[in-house]
N, C-alpha and C. Protein backbone atom coordinates (compact mmCIF):
# COMPACT_ATOMS: atom_id res chain seq x y z
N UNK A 1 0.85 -1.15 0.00
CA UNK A 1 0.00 0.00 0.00
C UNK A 1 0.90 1.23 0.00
N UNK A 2 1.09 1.83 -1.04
CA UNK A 2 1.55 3.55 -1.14
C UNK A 2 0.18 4.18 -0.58
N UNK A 3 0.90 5.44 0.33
CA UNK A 3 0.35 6.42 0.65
C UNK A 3 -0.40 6.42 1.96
N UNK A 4 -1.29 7.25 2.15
CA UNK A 4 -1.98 7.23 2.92
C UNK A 4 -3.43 7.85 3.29
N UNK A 5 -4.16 8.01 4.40
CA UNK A 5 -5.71 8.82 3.96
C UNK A 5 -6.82 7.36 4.60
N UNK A 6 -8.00 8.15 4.97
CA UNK A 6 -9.09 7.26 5.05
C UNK A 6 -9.24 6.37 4.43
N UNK A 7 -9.17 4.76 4.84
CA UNK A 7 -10.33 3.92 4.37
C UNK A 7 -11.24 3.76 3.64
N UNK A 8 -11.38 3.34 2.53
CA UNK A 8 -12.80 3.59 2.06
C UNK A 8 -13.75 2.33 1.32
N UNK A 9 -12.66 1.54 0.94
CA UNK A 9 -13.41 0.31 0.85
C UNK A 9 -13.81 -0.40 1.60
N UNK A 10 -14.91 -0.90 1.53
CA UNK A 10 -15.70 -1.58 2.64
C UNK A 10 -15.12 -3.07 2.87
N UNK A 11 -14.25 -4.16 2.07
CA UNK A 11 -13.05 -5.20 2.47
C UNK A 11 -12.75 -4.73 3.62
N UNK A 12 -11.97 -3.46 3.52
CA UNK A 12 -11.03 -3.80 4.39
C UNK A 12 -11.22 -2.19 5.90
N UNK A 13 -12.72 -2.30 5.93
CA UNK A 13 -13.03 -1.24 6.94
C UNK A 13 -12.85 -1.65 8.39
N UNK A 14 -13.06 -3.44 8.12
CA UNK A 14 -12.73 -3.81 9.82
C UNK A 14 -10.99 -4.35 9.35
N UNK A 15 -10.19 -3.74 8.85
CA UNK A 15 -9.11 -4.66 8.67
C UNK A 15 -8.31 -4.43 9.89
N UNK A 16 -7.80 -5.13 10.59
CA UNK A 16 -6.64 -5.30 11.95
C UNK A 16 -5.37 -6.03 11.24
N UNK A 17 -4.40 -5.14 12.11
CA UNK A 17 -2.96 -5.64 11.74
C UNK A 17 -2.23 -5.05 12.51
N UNK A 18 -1.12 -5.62 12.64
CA UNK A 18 0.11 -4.92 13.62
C UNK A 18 0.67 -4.42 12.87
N UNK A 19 1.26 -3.33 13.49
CA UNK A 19 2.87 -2.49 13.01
C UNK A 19 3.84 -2.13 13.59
N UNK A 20 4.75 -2.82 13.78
CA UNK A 20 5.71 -2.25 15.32
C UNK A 20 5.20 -2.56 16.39
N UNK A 21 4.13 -3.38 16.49
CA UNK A 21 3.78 -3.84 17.91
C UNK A 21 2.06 -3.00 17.94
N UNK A 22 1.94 -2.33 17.39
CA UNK A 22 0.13 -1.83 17.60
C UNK A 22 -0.24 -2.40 16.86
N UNK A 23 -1.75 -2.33 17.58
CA UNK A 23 -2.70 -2.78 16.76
C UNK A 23 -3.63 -1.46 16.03
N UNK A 24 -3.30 -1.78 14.56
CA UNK A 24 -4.37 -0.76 13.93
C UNK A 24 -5.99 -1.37 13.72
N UNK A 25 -6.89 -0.78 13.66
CA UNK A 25 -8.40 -1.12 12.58
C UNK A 25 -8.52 0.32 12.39
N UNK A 26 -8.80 0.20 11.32
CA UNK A 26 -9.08 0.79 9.83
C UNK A 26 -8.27 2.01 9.16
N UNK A 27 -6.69 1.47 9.90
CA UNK A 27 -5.71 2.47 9.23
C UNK A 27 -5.30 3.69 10.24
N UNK A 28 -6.20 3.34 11.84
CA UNK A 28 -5.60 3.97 13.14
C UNK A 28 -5.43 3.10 14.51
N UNK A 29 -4.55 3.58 14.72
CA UNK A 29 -3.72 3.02 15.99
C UNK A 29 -4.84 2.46 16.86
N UNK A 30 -5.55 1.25 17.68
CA UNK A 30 -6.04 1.41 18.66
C UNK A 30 -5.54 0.89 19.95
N UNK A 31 -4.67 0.39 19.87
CA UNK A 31 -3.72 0.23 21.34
C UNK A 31 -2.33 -0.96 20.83
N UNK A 32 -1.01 -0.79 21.65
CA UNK A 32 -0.09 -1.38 21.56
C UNK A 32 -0.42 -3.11 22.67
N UNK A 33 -0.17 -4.18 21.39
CA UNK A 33 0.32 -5.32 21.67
C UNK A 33 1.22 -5.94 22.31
N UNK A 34 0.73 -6.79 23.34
CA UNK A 34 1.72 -7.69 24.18
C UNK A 34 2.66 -8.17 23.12
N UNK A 35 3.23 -8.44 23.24
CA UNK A 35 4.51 -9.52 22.55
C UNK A 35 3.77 -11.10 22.07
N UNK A 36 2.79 -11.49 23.44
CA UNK A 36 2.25 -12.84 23.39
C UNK A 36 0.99 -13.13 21.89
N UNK A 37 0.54 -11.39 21.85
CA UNK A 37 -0.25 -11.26 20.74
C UNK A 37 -0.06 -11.03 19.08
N UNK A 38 0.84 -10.56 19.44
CA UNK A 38 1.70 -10.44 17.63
C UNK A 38 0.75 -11.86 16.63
N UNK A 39 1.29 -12.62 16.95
CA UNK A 39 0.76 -14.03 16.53
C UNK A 39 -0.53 -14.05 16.12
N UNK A 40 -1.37 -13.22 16.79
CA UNK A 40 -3.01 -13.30 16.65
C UNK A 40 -3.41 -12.07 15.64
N UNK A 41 -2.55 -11.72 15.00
CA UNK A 41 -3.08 -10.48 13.78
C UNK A 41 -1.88 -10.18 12.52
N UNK A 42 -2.57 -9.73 11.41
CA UNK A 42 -0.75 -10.18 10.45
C UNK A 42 -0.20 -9.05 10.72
N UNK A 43 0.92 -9.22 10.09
CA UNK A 43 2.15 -8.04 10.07
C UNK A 43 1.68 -7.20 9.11
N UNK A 44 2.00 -5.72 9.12
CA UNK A 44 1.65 -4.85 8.31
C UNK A 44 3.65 -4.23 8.36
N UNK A 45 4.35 -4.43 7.34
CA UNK A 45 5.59 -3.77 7.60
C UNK A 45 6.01 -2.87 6.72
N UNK A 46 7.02 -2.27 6.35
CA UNK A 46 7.35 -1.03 4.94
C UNK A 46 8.61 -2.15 5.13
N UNK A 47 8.97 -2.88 3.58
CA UNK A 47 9.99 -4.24 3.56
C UNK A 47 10.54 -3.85 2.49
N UNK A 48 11.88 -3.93 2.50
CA UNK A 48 13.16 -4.04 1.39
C UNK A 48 12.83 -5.26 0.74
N UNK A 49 13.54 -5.54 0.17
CA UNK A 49 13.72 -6.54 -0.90
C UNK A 49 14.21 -8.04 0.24
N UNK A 50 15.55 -7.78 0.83
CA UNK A 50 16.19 -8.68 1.66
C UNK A 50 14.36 -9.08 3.02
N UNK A 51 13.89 -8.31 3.05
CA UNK A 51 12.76 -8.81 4.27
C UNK A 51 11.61 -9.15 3.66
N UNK A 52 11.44 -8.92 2.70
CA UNK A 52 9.88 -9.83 1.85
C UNK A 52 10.89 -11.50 1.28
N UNK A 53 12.30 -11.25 1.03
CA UNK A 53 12.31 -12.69 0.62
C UNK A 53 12.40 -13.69 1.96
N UNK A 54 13.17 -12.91 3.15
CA UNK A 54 13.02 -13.85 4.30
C UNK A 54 11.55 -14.17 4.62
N UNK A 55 10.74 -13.27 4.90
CA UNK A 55 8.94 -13.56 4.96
C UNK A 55 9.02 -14.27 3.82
N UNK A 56 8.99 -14.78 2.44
CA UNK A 56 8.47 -15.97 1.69
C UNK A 56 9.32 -17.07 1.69
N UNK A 57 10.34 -16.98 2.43
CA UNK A 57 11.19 -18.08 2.41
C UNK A 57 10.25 -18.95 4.33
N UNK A 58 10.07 -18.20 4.26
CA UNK A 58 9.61 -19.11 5.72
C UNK A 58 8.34 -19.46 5.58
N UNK A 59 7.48 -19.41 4.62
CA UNK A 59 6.30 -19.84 4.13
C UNK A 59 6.09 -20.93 3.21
């Protein structure tokens, strides 16, 4: 995803994901994640080249 701005498709209005340890829905922060929780929502990251091939190499 380039850029940024409101939500607007309705997919992804309840979407949850981490970033650095918070948890976003719908593209704002709503509170920072235990460590134990990471696991329970996907990664949302900004990835080089070297960190999207480690993420598909472990898949």
């Amino acid at each position: 995803m380039i850029g940024r701005g409101p939500i607007k498709d309705e997919k992804m209005v309840n979407f949850e994901f981490n970033m650095a340890g918070d948890l976003y829905l719908c593209g704002e922060p709503v509170r920072v994640l235990a460590i134990d929780e990471y696991k329970d929502y996907l990664s949302m990251a900004i990835s080089g080249y070297v960190l999207v091939e480690r993420y598909l190499n472990q898949h």
